[in-house]
Protein backbone atom coordinates (compact mmCIF):
# COMPACT_ATOMS: atom_id res chain seq x y z
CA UNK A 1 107.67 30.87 31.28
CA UNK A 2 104.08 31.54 32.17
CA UNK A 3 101.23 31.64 29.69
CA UNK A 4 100.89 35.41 30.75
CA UNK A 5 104.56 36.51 30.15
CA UNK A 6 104.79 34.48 27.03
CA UNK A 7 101.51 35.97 25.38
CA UNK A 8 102.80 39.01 26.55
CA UNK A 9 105.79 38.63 24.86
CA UNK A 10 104.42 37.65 21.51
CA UNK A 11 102.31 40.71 21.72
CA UNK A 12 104.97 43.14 21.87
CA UNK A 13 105.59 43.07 18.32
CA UNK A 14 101.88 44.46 18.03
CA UNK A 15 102.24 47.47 20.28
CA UNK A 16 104.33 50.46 17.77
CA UNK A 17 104.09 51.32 14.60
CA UNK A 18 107.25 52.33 12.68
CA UNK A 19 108.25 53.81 9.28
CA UNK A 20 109.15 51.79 6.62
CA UNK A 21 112.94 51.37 5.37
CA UNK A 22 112.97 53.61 2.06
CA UNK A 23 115.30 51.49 0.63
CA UNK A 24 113.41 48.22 0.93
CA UNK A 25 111.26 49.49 -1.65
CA UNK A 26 110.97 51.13 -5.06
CA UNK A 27 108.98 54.43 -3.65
CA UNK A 28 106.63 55.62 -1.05
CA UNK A 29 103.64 55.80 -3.62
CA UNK A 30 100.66 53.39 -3.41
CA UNK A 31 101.09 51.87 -6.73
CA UNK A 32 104.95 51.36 -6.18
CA UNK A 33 106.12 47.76 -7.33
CA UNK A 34 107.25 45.25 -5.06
CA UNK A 35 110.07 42.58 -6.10
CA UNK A 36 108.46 38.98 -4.24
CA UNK A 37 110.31 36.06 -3.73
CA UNK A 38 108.74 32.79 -3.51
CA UNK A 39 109.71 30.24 -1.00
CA UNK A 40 107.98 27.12 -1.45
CA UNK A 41 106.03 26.07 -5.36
CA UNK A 42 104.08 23.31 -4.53
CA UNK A 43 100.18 24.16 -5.91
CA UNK A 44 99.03 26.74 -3.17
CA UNK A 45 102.65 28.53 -3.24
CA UNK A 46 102.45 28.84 -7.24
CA UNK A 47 98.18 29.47 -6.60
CA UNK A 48 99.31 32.62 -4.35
CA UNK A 49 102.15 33.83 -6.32
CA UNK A 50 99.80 34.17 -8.89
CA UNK A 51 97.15 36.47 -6.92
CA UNK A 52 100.29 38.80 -6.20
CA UNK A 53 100.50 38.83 -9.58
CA UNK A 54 97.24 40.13 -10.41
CA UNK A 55 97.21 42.60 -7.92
CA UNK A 56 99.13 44.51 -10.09
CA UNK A 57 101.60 46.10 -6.96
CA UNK A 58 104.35 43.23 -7.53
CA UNK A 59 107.21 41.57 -9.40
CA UNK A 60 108.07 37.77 -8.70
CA UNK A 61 111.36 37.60 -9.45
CA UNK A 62 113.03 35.01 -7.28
CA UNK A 63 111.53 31.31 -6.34
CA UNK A 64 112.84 28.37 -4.27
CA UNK A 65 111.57 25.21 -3.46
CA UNK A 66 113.54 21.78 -2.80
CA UNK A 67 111.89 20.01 -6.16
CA UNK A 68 114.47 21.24 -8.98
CA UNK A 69 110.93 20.60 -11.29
CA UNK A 70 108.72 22.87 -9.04
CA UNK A 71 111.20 25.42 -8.91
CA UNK A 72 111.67 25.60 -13.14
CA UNK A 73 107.93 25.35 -13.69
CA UNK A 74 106.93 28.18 -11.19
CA UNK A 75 109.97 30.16 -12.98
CA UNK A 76 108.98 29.34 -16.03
CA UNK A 77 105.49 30.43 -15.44
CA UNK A 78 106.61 33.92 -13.93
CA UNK A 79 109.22 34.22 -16.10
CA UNK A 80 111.79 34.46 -13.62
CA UNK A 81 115.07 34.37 -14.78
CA UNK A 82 117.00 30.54 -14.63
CA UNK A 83 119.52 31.84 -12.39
CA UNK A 84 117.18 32.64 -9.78
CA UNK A 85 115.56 29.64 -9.83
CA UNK A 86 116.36 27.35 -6.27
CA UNK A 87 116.11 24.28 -5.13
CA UNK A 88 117.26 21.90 -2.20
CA UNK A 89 116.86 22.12 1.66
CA UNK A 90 119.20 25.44 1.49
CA UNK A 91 116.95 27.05 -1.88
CA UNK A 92 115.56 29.48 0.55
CA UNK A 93 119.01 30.71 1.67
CA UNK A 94 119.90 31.63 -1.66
CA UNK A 95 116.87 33.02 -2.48
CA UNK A 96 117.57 35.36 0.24
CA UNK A 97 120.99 36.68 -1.11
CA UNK A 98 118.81 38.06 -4.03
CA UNK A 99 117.91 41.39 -4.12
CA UNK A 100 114.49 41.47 -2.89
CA UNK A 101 111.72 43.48 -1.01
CA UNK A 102 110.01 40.41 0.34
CA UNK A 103 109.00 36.89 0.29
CA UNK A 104 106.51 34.84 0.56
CA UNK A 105 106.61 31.57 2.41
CA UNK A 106 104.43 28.59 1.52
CA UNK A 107 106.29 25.82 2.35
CA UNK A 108 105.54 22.98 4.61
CA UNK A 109 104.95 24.18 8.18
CA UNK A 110 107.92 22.52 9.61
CA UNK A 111 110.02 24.67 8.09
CA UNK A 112 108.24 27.81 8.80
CA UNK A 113 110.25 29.39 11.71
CA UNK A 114 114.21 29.00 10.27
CA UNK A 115 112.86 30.35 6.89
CA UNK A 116 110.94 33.32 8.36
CA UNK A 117 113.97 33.98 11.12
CA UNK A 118 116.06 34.00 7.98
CA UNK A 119 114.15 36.09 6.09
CA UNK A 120 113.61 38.87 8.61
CA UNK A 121 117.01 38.85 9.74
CA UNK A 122 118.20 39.19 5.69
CA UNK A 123 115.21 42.75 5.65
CA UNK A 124 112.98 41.47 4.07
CA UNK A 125 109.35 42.07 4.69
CA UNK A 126 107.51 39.19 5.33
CA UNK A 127 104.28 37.26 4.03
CA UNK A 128 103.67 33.79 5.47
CA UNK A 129 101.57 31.33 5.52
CA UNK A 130 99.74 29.19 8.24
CA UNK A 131 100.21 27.47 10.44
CA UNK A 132 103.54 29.49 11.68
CA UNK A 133 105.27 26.56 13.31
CA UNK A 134 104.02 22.98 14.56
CA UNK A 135 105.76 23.17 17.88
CA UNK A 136 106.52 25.49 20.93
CA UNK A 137 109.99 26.17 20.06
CA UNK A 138 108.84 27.16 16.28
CA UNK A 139 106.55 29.69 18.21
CA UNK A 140 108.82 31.16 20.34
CA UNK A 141 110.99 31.40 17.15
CA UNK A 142 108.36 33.36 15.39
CA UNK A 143 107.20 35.51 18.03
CA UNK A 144 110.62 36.77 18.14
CA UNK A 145 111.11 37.32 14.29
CA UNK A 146 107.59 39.66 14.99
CA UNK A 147 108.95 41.69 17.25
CA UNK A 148 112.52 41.82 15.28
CA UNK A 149 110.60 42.86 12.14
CA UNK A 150 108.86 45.53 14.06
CA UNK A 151 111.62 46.85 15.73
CA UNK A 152 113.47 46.95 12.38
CA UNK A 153 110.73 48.88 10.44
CA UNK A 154 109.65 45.54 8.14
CA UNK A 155 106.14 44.24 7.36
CA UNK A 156 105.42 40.63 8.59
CA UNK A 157 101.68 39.54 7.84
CA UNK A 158 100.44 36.02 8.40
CA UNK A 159 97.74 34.95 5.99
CA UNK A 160 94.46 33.87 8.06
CA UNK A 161 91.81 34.36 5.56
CA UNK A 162 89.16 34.50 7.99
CA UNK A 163 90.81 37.89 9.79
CA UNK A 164 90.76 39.54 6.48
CA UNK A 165 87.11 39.14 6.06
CA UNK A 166 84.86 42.28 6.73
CA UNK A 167 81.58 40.20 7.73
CA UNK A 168 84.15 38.15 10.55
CA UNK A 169 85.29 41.52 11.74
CA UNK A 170 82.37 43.17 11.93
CA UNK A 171 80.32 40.88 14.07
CA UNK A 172 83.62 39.72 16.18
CA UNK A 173 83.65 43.53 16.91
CA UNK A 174 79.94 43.52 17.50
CA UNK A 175 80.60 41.01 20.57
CA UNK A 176 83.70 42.48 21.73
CA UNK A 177 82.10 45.69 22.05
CA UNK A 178 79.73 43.83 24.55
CA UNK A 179 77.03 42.70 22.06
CA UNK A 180 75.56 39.56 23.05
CA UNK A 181 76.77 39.73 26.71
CA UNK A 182 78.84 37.95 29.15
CA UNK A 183 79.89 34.57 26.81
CA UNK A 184 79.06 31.24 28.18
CA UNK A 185 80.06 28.87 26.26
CA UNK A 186 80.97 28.14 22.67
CA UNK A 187 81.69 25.38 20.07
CA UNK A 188 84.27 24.74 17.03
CA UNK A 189 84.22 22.42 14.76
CA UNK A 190 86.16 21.67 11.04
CA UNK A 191 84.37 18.89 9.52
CA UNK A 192 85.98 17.56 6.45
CA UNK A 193 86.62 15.00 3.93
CA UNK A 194 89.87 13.01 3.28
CA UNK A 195 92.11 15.93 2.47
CA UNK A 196 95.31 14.33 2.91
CA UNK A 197 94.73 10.97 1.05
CA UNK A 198 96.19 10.79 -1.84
CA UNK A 199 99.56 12.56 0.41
CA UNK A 200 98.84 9.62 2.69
CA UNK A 201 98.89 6.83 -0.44
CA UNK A 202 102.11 8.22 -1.49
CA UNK A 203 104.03 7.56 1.67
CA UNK A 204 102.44 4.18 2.12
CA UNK A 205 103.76 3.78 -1.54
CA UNK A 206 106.90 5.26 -0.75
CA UNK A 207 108.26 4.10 2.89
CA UNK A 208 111.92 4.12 2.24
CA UNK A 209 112.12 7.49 0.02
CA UNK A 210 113.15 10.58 2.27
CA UNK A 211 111.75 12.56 -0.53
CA UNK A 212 108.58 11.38 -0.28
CA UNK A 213 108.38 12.77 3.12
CA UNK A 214 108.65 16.53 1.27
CA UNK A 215 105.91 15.62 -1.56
CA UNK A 216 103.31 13.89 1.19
CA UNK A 217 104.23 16.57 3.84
CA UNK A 218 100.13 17.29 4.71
CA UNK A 219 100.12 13.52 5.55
CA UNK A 220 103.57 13.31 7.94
CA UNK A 221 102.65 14.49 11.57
CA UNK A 222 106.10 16.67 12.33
CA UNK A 223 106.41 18.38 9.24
CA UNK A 224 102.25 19.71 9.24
CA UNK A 225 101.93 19.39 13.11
CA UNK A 226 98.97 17.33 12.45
CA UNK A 227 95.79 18.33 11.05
CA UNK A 228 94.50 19.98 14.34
CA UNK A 229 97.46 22.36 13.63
CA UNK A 230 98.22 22.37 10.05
CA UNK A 231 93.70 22.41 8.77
CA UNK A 232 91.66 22.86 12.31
CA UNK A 233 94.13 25.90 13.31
CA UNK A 234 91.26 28.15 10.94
CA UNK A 235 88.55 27.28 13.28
CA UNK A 236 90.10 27.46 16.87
CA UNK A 237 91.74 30.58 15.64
CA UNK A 238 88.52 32.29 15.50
CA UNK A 239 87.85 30.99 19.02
CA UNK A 240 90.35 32.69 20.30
CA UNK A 241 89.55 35.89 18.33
CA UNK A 242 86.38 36.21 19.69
CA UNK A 243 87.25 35.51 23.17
CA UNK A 244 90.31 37.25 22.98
CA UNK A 245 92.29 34.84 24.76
CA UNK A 246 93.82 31.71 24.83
CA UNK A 247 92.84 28.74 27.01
CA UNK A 248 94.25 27.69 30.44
CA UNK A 249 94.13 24.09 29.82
CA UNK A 250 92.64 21.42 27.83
CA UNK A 251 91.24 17.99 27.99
CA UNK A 252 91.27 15.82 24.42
CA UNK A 253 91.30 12.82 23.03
CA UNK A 254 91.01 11.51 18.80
CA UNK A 255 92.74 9.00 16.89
CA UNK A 256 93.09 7.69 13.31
CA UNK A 257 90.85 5.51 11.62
CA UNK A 258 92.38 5.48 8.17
CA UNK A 259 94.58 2.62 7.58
CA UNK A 260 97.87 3.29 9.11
CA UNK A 261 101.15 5.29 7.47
CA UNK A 262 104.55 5.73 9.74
CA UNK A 263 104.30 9.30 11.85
CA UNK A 264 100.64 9.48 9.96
CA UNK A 265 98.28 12.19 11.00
CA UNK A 266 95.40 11.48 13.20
CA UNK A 267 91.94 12.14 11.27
CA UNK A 268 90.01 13.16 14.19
CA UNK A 269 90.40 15.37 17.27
CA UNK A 270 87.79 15.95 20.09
CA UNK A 271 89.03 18.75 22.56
CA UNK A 272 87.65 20.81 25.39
CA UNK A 273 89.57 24.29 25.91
CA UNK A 274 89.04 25.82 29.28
CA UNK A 275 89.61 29.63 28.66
CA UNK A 276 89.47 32.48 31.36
CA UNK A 277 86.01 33.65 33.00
CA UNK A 278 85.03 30.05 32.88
CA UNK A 279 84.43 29.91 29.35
CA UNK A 280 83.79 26.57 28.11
CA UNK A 281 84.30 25.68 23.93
CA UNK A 282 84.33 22.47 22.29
CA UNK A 283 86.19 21.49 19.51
CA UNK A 284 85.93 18.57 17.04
CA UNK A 285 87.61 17.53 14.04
CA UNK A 286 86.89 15.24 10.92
CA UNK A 287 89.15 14.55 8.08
CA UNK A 288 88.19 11.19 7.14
CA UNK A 289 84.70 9.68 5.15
CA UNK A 290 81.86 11.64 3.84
CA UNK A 291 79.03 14.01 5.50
CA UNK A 292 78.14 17.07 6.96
CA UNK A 293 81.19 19.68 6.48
CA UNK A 294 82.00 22.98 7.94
CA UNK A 295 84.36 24.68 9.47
CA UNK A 296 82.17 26.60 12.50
CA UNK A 297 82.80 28.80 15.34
CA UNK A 298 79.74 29.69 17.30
CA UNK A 299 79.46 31.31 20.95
CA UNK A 300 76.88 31.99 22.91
CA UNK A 301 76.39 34.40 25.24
CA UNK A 302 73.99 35.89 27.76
CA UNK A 303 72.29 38.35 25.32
CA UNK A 304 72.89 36.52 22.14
CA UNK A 305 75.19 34.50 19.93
CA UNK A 306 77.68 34.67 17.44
CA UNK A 307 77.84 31.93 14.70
CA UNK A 308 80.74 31.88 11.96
CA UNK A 309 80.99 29.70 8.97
CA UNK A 310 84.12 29.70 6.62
CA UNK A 311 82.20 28.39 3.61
CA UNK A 312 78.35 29.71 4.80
CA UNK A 313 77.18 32.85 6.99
CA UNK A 314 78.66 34.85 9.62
CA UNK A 315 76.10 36.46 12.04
CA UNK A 316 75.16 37.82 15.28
CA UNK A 317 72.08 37.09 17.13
CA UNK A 318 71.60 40.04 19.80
CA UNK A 319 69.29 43.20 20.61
CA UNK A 320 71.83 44.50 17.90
CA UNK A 321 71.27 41.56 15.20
CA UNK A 322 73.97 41.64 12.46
CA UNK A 323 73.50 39.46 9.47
CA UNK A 324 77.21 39.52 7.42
CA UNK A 325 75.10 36.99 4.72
CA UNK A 326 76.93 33.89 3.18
CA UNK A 327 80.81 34.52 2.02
CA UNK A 328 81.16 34.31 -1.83
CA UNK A 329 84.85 32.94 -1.48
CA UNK A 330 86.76 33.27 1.95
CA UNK A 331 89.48 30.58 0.89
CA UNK A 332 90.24 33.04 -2.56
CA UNK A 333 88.92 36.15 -1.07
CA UNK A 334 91.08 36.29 2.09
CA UNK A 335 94.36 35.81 0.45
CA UNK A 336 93.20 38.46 -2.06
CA UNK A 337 92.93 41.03 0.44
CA UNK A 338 95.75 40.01 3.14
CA UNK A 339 98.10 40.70 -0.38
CA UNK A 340 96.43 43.88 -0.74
CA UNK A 341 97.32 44.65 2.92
CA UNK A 342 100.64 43.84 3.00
CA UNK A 343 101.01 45.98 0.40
CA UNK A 344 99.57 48.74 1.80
CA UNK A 345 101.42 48.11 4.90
CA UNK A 346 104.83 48.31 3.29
CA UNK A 347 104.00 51.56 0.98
CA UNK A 348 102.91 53.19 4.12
CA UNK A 349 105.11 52.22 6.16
CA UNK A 350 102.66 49.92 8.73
CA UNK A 351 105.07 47.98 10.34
CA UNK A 352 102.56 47.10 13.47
CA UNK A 353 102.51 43.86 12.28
CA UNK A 354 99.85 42.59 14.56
CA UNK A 355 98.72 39.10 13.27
CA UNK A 356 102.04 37.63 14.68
CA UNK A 357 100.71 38.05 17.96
CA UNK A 358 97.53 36.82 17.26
CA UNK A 359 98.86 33.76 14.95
CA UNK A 360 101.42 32.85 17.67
CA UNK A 361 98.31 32.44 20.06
CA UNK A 362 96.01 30.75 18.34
CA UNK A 363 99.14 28.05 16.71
CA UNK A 364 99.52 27.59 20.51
CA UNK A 365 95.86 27.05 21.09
CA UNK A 366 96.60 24.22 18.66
CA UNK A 367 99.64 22.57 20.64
CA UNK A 368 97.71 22.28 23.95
CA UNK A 369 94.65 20.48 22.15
CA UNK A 370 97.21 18.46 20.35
CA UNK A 371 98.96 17.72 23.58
CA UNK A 372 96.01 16.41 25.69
CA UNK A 373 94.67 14.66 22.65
CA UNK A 374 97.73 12.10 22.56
CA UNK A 375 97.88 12.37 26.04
CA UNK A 376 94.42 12.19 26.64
CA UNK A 377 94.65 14.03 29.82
CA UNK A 378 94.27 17.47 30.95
CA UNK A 379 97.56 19.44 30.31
CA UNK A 380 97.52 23.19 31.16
CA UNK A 381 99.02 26.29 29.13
CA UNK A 382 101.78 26.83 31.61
CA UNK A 383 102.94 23.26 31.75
CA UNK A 384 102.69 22.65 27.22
CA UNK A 385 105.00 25.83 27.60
CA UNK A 386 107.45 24.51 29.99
CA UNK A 387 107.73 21.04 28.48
CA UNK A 388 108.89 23.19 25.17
CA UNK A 389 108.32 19.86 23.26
CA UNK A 390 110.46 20.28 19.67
CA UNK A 391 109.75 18.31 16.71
CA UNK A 392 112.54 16.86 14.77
CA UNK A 393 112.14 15.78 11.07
CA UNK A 394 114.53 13.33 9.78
CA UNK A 395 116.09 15.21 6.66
CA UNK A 396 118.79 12.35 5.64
CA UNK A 397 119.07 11.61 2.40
CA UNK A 398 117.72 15.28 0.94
CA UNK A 399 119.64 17.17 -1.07
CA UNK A 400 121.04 20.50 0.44
């Protein structure tokens, strides 16, 4: 399949808008309550179910994770009744038999594309997190659940924080409305700490516990997809939003400093995407020792440039100058208002559901620099498509 048919593919589930199934939720009205179930209780799942709590519109009523613990305390804490409390590899299987409007999936990427196919194909409308999958074949797998949840009337919203944002949007539509010209060139870059090392001393503590695998999943390559996919995914995301594209090929290389773990992460990524009209970006990654941190996207064009800065200042240099001013709280803010959106969306009946498309690219984006980076070669859209390569986690030993 060519990069072209495939995109186009992905993007079909972005191309109607339907009405909503009445009976997938209380009422029509704005204010109408939603029952949410919760796939996945680690900290961020039990952090998020919590904002759809104060947002007033919902009900958890239903959570599954594979901990037995996670699953009681997150229960506990939403008072959700015992019996719909799940755990094991299956938990989000019987979650689904509940009677539900939606769910929410945090769970370790890995696992992203059977629990959202499941969930769309059970009605539910659909809230999940990034990355959507940490291979080709997960992609494919969610591209098709989009366009299934369109064509079925349900609402299926990936949470990029960064799209949710007013001051992004705003300038990205400044430039794509021609503002600062033909673009040249452009840079990403996510800068970090050591996010993943207390996941990573766990498995080096734990080597022959296949649960340890679940708790330390940020730190195991196949069930993240690495940190270029699972972390750097916010920053080449917004490359491809601005450009509106995805790259033809790519050139990387990176590596891991950190003392070694078995199927460890890398902690840094250096890439070159080659996207359409000769547009040049590079991208480089840092998840290891301390310094300078950001997570960047800047462009430049031939009548100005466009700089973005998850924790600083979005802006736009041009004839047209627009100054967005530092975010308050993107990581908080975003989620805040994609819940509010989804929402909306299933009240009303929104069922456009276009940041599948758009999350399907840019989780590709991800692949390819992944792919030439431990190649390090150049490998092109068309043949990272082709070579379809799956990841397989070893589940033995985990409860069902």
């Amino acid at each position: 399949m060519t990069r072209r048919r495939f995109l186009a593919g992905a993007g079909a589930a972005a191309l109607s808008v339907a009405v909503i199934k009445p009976e997938l939720v209380f009422g029509a009205e704005a204010n109408s309550k939603i029952d949410l179930g919760l796939i996945g209780c680690g900290g961020r799942g039990t952090w998020i179910a919590d904002l759809f709590r104060k947002n007033g519109g919902y009900n958890v009523v239903a959570v599954a994770d594979y901990f037995p613990e996670r699953a009681d305390s997150t229960g506990q804490k939403f008072q959700v009744d015992s019996a719909r409390r799940f755990s094991g590899l299956s938990a989000y299987r019987r979650l689904l038999e509940q009677k539900l409007d939606a769910v929410a999936i945090i769970s370790p990427p890995y696992f992203h594309p059977e629990q959202a196919a499941a969930a769309i194909d059970a009605g539910r409308h659909l809230y999940l997190a990034k990355p959507i999958a940490v291979d080709v074949p997960g992609c494919h797998t969610v591209a098709e659940s989009g366009k299934k949840a369109t064509d079925s009337k349900q609402v299926f919203l990936v949470d990029f924080q960064t799209r949710a944002n007013d001051k992004y949007q705003t300038a990205i539509k400044l430039v794509h409305d021609g503002g600062i010209g033909r673009i040249i060139s452009g840079e990403a870059t996510y800068q970090t700490g050591n996010t993943w090392d207390a996941m990573d001393q766990y498995l080096r503590e734990h080597p022959n516990d296949p649960e340890a695998r679940i708790r330390g999943w940020g730190a195991d390559r196949t069930l993240s997809g690495d940190v270029i996919t699972e972390q750097n995914i916010h920053a080449i995301d917004v490359a491809d939003w601005i450009l509106d594209a995805a790259p033809t090929r790519a050139y990387g290389t990176g590596g891991r400093i950190k003392p070694p773990v078995e199927n460890g992460c890398w902690d840094h990524f250096d890439v070159i995407f080659y996207y359409p009209n000769d547009v040049v970006v590079s991208f480089s990654s840092k998840q290891v020792g301390k310094g300078w941190d950001d997570i960047q996207c800047r462009m430049y064009g031939m009548n100005g440039t466009i700089d973005t800065h998850y924790f600083g200042v979005v802006f736009v240099h041009c004839d047209d100058a627009y100054n967005g001013g530092k975010l308050a709280n993107l990581y908080t803010d975003g989620v805040v208002n994609n819940i509010a959106t989804f929402h909306k969306a299933i009240t009303e009946g929104d069922c456009s559901n276009s940041t599948v498309a758009a999350s399907v690219r840019s989780n590709l984006t991800t692949i390819l620099g992944r792919m030439a980076a431990y190649q390090q070669r150049e490998v092109t859209w068309d043949e990272m498509i082709k070579a379809n390569e799956k990841y397989e986690a070893n589940l033995k030993g985990l409860k069902a």
